[in-house]
Protein backbone atom coordinates (compact mmCIF):
# COMPACT_ATOMS: atom_id res chain seq x y z
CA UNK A 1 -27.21 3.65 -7.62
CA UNK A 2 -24.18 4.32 -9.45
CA UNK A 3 -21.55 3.59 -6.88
CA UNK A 4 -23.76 0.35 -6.52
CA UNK A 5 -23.03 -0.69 -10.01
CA UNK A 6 -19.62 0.12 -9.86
CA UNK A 7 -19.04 -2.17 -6.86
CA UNK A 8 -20.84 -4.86 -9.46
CA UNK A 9 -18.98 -4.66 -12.02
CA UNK A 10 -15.67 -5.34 -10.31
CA UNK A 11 -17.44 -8.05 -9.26
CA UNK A 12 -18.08 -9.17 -13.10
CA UNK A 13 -15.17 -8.32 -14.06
CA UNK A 14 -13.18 -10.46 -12.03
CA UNK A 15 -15.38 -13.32 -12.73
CA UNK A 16 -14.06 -13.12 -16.13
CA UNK A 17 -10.17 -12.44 -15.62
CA UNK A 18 -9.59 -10.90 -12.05
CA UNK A 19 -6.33 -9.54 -13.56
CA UNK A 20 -8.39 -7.29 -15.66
CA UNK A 21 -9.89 -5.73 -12.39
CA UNK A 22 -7.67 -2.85 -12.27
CA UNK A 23 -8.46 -1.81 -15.63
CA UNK A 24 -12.15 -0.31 -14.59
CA UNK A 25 -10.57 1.75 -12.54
CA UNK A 26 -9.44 3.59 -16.20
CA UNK A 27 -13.04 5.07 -16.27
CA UNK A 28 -12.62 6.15 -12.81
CA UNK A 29 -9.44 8.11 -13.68
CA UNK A 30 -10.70 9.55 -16.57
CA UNK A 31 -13.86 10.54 -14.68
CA UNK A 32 -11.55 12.86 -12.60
CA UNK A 33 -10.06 14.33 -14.95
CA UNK A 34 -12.90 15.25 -16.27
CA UNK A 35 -14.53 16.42 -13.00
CA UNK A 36 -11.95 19.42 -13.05
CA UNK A 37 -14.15 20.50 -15.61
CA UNK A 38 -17.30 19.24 -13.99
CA UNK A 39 -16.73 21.54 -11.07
CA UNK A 40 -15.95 24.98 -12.32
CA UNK A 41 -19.15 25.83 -14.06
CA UNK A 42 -21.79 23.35 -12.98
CA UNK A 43 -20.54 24.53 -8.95
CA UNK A 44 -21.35 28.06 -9.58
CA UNK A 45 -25.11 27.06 -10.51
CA UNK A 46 -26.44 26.99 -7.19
CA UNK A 47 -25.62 30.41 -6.64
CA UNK A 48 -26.82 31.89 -10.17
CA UNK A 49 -29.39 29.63 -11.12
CA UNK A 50 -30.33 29.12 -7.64
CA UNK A 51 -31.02 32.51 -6.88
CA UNK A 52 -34.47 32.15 -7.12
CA UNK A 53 -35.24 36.02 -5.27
CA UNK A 54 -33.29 38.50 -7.81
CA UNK A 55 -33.50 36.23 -11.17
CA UNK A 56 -36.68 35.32 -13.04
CA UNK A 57 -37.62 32.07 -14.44
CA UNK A 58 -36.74 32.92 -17.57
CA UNK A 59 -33.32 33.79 -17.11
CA UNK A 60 -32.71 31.12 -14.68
CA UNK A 61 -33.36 28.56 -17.54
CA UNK A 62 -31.73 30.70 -20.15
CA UNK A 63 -28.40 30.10 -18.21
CA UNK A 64 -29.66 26.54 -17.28
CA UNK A 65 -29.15 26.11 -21.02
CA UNK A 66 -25.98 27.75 -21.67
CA UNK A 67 -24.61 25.89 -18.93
CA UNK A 68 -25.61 22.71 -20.89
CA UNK A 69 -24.32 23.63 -24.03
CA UNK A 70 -20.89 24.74 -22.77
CA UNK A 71 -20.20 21.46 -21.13
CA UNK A 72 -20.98 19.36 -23.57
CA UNK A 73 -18.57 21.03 -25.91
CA UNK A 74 -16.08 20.94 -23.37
CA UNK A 75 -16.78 17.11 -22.72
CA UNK A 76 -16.80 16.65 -26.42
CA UNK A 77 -13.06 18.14 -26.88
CA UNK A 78 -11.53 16.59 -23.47
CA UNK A 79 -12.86 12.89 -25.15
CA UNK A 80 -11.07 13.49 -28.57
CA UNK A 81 -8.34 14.23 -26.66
CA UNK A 82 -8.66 11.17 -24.24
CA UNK A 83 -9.38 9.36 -27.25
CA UNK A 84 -6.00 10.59 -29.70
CA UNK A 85 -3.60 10.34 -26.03
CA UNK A 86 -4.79 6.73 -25.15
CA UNK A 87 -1.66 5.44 -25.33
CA UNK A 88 -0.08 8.52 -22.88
CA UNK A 89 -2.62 7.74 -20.32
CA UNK A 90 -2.60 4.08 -20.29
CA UNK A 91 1.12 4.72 -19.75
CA UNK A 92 0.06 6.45 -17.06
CA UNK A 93 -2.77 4.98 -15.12
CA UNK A 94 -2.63 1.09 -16.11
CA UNK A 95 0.11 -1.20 -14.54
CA UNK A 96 2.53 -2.45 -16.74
CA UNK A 97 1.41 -6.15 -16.58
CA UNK A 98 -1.53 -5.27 -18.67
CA UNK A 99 -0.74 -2.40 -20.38
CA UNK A 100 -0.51 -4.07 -23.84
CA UNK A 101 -4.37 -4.66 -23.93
CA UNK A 102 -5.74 -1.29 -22.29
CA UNK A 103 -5.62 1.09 -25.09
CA UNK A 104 -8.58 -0.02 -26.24
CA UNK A 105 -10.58 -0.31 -22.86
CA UNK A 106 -9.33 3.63 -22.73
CA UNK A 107 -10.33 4.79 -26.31
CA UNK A 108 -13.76 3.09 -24.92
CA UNK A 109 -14.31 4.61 -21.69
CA UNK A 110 -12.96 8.00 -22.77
CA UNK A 111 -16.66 9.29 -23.90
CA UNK A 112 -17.11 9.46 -19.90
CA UNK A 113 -16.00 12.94 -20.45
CA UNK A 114 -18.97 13.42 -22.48
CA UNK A 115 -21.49 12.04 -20.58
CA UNK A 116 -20.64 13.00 -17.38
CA UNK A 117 -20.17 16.58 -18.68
CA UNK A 118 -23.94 16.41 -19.75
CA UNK A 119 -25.16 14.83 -17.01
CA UNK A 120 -23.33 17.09 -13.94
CA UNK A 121 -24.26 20.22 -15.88
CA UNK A 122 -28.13 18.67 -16.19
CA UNK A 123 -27.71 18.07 -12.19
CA UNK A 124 -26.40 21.24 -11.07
CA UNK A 125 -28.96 22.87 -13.06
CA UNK A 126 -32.08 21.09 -12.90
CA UNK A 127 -31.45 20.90 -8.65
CA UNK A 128 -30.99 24.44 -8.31
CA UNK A 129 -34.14 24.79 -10.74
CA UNK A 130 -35.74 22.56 -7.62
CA UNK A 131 -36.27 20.23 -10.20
CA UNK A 132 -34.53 16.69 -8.57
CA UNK A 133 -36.68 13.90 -10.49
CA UNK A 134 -34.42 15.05 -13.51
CA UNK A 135 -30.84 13.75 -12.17
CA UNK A 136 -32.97 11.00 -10.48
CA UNK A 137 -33.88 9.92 -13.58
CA UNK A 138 -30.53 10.18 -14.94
CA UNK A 139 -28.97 7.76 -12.14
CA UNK A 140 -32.14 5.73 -12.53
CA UNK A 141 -31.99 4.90 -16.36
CA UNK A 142 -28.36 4.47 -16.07
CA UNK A 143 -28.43 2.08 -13.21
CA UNK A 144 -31.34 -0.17 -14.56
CA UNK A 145 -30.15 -0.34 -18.15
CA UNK A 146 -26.21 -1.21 -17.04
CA UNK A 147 -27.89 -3.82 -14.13
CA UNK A 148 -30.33 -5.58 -17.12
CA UNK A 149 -27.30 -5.59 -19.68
CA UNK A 150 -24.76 -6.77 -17.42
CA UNK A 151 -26.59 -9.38 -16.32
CA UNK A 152 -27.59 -10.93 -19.45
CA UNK A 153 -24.11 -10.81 -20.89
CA UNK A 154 -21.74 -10.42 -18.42
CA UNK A 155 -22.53 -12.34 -15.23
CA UNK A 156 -21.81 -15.71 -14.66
CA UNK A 157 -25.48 -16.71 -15.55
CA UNK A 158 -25.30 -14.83 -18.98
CA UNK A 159 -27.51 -15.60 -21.47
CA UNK A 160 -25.71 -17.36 -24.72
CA UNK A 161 -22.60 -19.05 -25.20
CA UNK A 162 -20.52 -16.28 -25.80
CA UNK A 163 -17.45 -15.83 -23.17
CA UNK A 164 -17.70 -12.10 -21.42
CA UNK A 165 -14.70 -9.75 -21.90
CA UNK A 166 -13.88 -6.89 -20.23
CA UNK A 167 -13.91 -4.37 -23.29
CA UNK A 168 -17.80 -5.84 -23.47
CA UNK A 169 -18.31 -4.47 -20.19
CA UNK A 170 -16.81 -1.14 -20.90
CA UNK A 171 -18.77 -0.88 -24.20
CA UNK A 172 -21.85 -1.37 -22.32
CA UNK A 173 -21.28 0.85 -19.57
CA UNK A 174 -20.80 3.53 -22.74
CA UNK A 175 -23.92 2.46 -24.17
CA UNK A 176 -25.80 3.21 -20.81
CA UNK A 177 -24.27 6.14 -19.65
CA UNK A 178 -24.96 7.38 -22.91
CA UNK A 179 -28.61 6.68 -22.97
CA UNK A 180 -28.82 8.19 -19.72
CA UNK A 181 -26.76 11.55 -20.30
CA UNK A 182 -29.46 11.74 -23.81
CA UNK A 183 -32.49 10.70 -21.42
CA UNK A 184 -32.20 13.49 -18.50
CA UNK A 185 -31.01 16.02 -21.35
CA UNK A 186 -34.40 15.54 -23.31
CA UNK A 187 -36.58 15.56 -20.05
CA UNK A 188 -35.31 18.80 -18.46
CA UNK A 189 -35.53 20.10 -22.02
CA UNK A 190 -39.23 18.97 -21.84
CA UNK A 191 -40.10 20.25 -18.38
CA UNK A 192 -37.60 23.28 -18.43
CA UNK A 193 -40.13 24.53 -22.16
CA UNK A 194 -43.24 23.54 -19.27
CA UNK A 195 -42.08 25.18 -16.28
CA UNK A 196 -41.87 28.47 -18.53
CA UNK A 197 -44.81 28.31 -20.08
CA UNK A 198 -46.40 27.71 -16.68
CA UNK A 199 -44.81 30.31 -14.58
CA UNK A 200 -42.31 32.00 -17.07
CA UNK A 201 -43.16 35.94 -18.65
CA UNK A 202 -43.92 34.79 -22.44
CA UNK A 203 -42.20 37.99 -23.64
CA UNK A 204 -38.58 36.71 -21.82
CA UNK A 205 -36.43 34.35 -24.06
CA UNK A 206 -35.17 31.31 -22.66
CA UNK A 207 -32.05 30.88 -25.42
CA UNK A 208 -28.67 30.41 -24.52
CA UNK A 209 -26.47 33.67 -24.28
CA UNK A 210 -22.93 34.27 -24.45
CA UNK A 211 -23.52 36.85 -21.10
CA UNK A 212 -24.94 34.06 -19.43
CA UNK A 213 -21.14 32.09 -19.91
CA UNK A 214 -19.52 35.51 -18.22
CA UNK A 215 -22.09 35.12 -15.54
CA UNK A 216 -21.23 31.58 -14.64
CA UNK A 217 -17.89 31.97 -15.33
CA UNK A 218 -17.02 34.55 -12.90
CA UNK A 219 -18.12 32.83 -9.71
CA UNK A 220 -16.45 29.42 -11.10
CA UNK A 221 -13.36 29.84 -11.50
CA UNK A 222 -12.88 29.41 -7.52
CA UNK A 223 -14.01 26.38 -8.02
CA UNK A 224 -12.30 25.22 -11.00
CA UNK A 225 -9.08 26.48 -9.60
CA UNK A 226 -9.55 24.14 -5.95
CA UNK A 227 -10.76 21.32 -8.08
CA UNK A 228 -7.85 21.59 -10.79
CA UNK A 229 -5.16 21.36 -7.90
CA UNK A 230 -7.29 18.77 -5.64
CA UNK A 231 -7.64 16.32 -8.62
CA UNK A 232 -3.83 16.83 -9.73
CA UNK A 233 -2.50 16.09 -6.55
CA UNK A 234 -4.95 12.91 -6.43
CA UNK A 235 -3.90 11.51 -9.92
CA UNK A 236 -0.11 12.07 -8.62
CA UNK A 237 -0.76 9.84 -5.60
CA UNK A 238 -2.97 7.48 -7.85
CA UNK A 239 -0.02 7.40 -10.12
CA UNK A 240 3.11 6.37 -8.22
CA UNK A 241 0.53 3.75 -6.43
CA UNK A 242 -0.13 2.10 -10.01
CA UNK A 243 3.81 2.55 -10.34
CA UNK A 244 4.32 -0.30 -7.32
CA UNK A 245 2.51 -2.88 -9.67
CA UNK A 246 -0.88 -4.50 -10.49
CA UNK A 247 -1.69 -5.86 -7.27
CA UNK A 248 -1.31 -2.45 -5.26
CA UNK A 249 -3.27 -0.62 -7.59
CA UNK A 250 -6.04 -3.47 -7.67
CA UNK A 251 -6.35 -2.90 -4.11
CA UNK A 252 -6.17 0.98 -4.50
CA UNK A 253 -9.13 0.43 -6.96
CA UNK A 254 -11.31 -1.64 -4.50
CA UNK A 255 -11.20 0.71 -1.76
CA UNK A 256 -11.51 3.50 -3.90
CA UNK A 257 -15.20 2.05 -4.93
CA UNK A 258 -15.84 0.78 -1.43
CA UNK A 259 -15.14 4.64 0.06
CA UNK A 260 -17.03 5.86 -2.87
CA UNK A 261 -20.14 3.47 -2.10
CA UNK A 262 -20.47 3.46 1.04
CA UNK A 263 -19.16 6.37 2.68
CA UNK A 264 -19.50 9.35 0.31
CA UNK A 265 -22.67 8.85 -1.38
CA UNK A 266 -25.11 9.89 2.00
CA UNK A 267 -22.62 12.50 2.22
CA UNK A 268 -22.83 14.04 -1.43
CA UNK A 269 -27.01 13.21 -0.93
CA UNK A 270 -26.87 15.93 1.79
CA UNK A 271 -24.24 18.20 -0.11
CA UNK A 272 -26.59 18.58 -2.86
CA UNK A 273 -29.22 19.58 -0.86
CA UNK A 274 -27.91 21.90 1.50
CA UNK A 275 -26.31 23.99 -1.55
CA UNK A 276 -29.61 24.03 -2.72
CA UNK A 277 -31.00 25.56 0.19
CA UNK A 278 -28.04 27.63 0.72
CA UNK A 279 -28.41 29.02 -3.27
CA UNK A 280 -31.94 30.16 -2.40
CA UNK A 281 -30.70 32.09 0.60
CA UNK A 282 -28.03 33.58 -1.04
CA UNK A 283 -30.60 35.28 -3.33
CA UNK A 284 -32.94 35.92 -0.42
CA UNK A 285 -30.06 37.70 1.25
CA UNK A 286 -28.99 39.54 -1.75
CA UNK A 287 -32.86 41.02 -1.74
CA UNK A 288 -32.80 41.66 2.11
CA UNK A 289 -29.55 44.22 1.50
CA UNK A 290 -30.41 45.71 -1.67
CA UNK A 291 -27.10 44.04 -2.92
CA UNK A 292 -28.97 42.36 -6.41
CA UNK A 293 -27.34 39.90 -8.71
CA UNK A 294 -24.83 42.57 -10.48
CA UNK A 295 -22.76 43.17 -7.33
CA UNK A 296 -19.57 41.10 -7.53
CA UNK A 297 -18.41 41.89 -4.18
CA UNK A 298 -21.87 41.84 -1.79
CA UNK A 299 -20.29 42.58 1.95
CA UNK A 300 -22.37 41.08 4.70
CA UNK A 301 -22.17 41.26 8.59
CA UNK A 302 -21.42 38.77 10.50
CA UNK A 303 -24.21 38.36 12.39
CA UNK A 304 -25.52 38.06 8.64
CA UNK A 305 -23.19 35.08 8.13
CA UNK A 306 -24.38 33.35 11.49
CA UNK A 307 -28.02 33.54 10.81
């Protein structure tokens, strides 16, 4: 649903200046920044809070929750940051031709790093708690409310008399991603507090911990590591493209969305899925060998590996 609006908004947007298309391909860029940070602790989740076997409800929403916290803070910081360098990135990422009017589409769409922190983290979490409704409903309130808005004041059928501009679109993508980072947030919190009471030991807190950070962090930092040099090398190429003018990087933009919405999203529907399966394993493994969570080096065969 997401990679569906973002093919319609393009489509807005260059109903109302088609020279402004390039320019919501801004969020995209600061989305990947931000998904360096998106993929070093919210990755490691399907092996800790998947581990279903060796870890106890309890703990498994304990660092569910710590997980949460931490990347909001981080997505907090990186969009005061995105926010105060506005100018440096437009300088960056924005053709000249329209560079004069982007600062403020940037200093709009830089909360992505907020949102998308919360919502990835709620993902990761809330799919290895077997718990998929919640992101579900995350891409589903987002989706709806941006379709509904968009459509009464930014297609060509708008309601009113009011012309559409682009920073209208951006401040209403903000508005929805927003409502639907603060929507899946409060209903994991609501059926994380049920699913404990339910099945949880009463005696084990659920609160975040600082241990459950080192936990996380340890397994992580693989996968912050491949994801900081994957996405630095991809805004490098992204940024001598943009250098060879507006209408390169206008085309970079559309088949960025295009591979994004039609190619990749079966494929990250079947990622997410397998790694849950594969983080429940993991832990069933672990408890086959006697290995347990605390081991930070588990050997296995390899006729282990093949089955």
């Amino acid at each position: 649903m997401p990679a569906l609006y973002s093919t319609l908004s393009k489509l807005w947007v260059a109903n109302i200046d088609s020279s402004q298309v390039v320019l919501t391909d801004v969020y995209t860029y600061i989305s990947v920044v931000a998904e360096v940070l998106n993929e070093g602790l919210p990755r490691a989740a399907w092996l800790i809070i998947g581990d279903k076997t060796n870890r106890t409800l309890s703990s498994r929403i304990s660092i569910s929750y710590t997980l949460v916290i931490f990347q909001t803070l981080m997505g907090l910081i990186m969009t005061v940051v995105f926010i105060a360098a506005a100018e440096s990135f437009a300088g960056s990422f924005v053709p000249r031709e329209i560079r004069h009017s982007s600062l403020a589409y940037v200093r709009i769409s830089a909360p992505v790093a907020l949102t998308s922190a919360i919502q990835v983290a709620v993902a990761s979490s809330t799919r290895a708690l077997d718990l998929p409704d919640v992101p579900l409903i995350i891409s589903s309130t987002g989706f709806l409310a941006n379709i509904f808005l968009d459509m009464l004041f930014m297609s060509p059928f708008h309601v009113g008399t009011h012309t559409p501009t682009v920073l209208g679109q951006a401040g209403i993508r903000l508005a929805c991603d927003m409502t639907a980072a603060l929507s899946g947030l409060v209903y994991f919190f609501f059926i994380a507090r049920k699913m404990h009471r339910q099945l949880g030991s009463p005696e084990e807190q659920t609160k975040p911990r600082l241990k459950a950070l080192g936990i996380l962090a340890r397994p992580a930092i693989y996968t912050f590591a491949e994801s900081l040099v994957r996405n630095v090398l991809y805004l490098w190429v992204v940024g001598r493209i943009i250098d060879l003018g507006q209408d390169y990087a206008t085309a970079w933009g559309v088949f960025n969305t295009i591979r994004w919405g039609l190619i990749m999203v079966p494929v990250q529907a079947l990622e997410s899925s397998a790694l849950a399966f594969v983080g429940h394993r993991w832990g069933q493994w672990r408890a086959e060998k006697a290995v347990g969570p605390s081991s930070r080096k588990p050997s296995a065969s390899w006729n282990d590996i093949k089955r």
